[in-house]
Protein backbone atom coordinates (compact mmCIF):
# COMPACT_ATOMS: atom_id res chain seq x y z
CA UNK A 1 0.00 0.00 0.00
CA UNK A 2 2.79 2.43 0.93
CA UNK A 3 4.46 1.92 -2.63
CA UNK A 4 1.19 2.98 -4.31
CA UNK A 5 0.90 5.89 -2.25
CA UNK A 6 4.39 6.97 -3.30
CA UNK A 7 3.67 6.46 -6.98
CA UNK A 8 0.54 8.61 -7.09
CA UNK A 9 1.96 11.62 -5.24
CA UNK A 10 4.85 13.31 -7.51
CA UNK A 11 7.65 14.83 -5.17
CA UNK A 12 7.60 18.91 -4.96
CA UNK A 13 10.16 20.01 -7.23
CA UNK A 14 12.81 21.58 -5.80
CA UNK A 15 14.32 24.90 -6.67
CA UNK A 16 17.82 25.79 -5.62
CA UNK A 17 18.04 29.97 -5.66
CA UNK A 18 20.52 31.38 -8.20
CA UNK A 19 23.28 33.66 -6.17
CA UNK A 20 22.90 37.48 -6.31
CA UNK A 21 25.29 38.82 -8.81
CA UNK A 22 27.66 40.36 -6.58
CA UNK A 23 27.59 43.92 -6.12
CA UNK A 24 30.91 46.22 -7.49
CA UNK A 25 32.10 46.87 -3.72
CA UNK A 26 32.67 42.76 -3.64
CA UNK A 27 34.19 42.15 -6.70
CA UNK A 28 36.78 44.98 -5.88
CA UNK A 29 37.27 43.52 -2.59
CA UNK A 30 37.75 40.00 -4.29
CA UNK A 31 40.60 41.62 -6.81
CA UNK A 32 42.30 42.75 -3.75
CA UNK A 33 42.02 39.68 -1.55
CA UNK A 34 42.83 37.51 -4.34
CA UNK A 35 46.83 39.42 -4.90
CA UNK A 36 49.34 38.97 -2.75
CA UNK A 37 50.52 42.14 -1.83
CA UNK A 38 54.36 42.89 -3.01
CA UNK A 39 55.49 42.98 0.24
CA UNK A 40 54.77 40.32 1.83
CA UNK A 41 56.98 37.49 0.20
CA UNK A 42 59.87 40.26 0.85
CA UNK A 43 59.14 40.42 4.46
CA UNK A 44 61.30 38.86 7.45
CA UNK A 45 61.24 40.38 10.48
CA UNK A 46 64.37 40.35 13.08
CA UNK A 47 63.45 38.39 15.37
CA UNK A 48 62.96 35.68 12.48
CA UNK A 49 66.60 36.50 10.94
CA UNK A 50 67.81 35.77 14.52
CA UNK A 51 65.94 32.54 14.95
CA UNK A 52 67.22 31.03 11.59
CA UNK A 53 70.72 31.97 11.81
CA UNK A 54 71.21 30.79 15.95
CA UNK A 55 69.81 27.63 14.44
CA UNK A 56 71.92 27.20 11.38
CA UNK A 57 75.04 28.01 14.02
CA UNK A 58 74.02 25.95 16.79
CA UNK A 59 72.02 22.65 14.77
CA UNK A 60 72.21 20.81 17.92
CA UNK A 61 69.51 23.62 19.59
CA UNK A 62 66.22 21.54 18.99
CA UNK A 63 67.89 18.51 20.46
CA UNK A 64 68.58 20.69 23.67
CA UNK A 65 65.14 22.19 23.55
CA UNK A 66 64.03 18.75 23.81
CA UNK A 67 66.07 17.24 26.54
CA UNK A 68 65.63 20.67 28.65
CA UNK A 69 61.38 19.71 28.04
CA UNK A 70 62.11 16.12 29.27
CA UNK A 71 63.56 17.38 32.38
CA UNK A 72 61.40 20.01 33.64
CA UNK A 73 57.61 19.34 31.72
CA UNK A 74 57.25 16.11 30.19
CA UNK A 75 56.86 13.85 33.79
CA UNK A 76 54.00 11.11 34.78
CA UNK A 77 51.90 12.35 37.10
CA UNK A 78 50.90 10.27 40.42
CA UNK A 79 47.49 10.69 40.65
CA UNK A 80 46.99 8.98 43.58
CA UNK A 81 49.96 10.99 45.53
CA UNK A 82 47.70 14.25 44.21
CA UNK A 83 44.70 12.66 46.21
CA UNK A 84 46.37 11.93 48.74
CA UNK A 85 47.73 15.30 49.00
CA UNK A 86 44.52 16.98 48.62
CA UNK A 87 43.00 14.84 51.07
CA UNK A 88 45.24 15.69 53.78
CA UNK A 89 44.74 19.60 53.65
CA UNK A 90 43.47 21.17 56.49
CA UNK A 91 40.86 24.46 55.84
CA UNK A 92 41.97 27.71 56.21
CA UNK A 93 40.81 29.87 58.80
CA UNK A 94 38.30 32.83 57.93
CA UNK A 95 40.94 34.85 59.29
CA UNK A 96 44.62 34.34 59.77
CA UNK A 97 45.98 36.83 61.61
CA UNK A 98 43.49 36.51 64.32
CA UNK A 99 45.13 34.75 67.30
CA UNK A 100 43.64 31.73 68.50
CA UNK A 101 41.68 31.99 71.80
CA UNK A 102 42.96 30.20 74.97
């Protein structure tokens, strides 16, 4: 029954809007976007200069960079010690310069 149903009803056509021609502000806009502007290939800043040439003096700098990471940042973390830790806090007092009555 459900194929006859779909037989005798045709599906709505459908339409698919044509873009708006684009407007003369946008298709200046897209000339400029679309060149790369003459300076920017050209363009190295100092800090940039300085970073290429210390590496091409020193190669052995990304190695160090690495090993100095190992030491201080890449580390397993004890999750349980953290707990622990946590756990064992004590609250701190509303106020802490207030002497403790005796």
């Amino acid at each position: 029954m459900a194929a006859a149903y779909e037989s005798e009803m045709p599906l709505p056509a459908r339409t698919i809007p044509s873009p708006a021609p684009p407007r003369p502000s946008r298709k200046i806009a897209s000339k400029l976007t679309d060149a790369p502007h003459p300076m920017a290939a050209a363009y190295e800043s100092e800090i940039t200069k300085f970073l290429r040439q210390l590496k091409e003096e020193n190669p052995a700098l990304d190695r160090e960079q690495r090993e100095g990471r190992a030491i201080w940042w890449d580390k397993d973390v004890d999750r349980d010690l953290y707990r622990r830790f946590d756990a064992s806090t004590l609250p701190q007092p509303a106020y802490v310069y207030q002497p403790k009555a005796k």
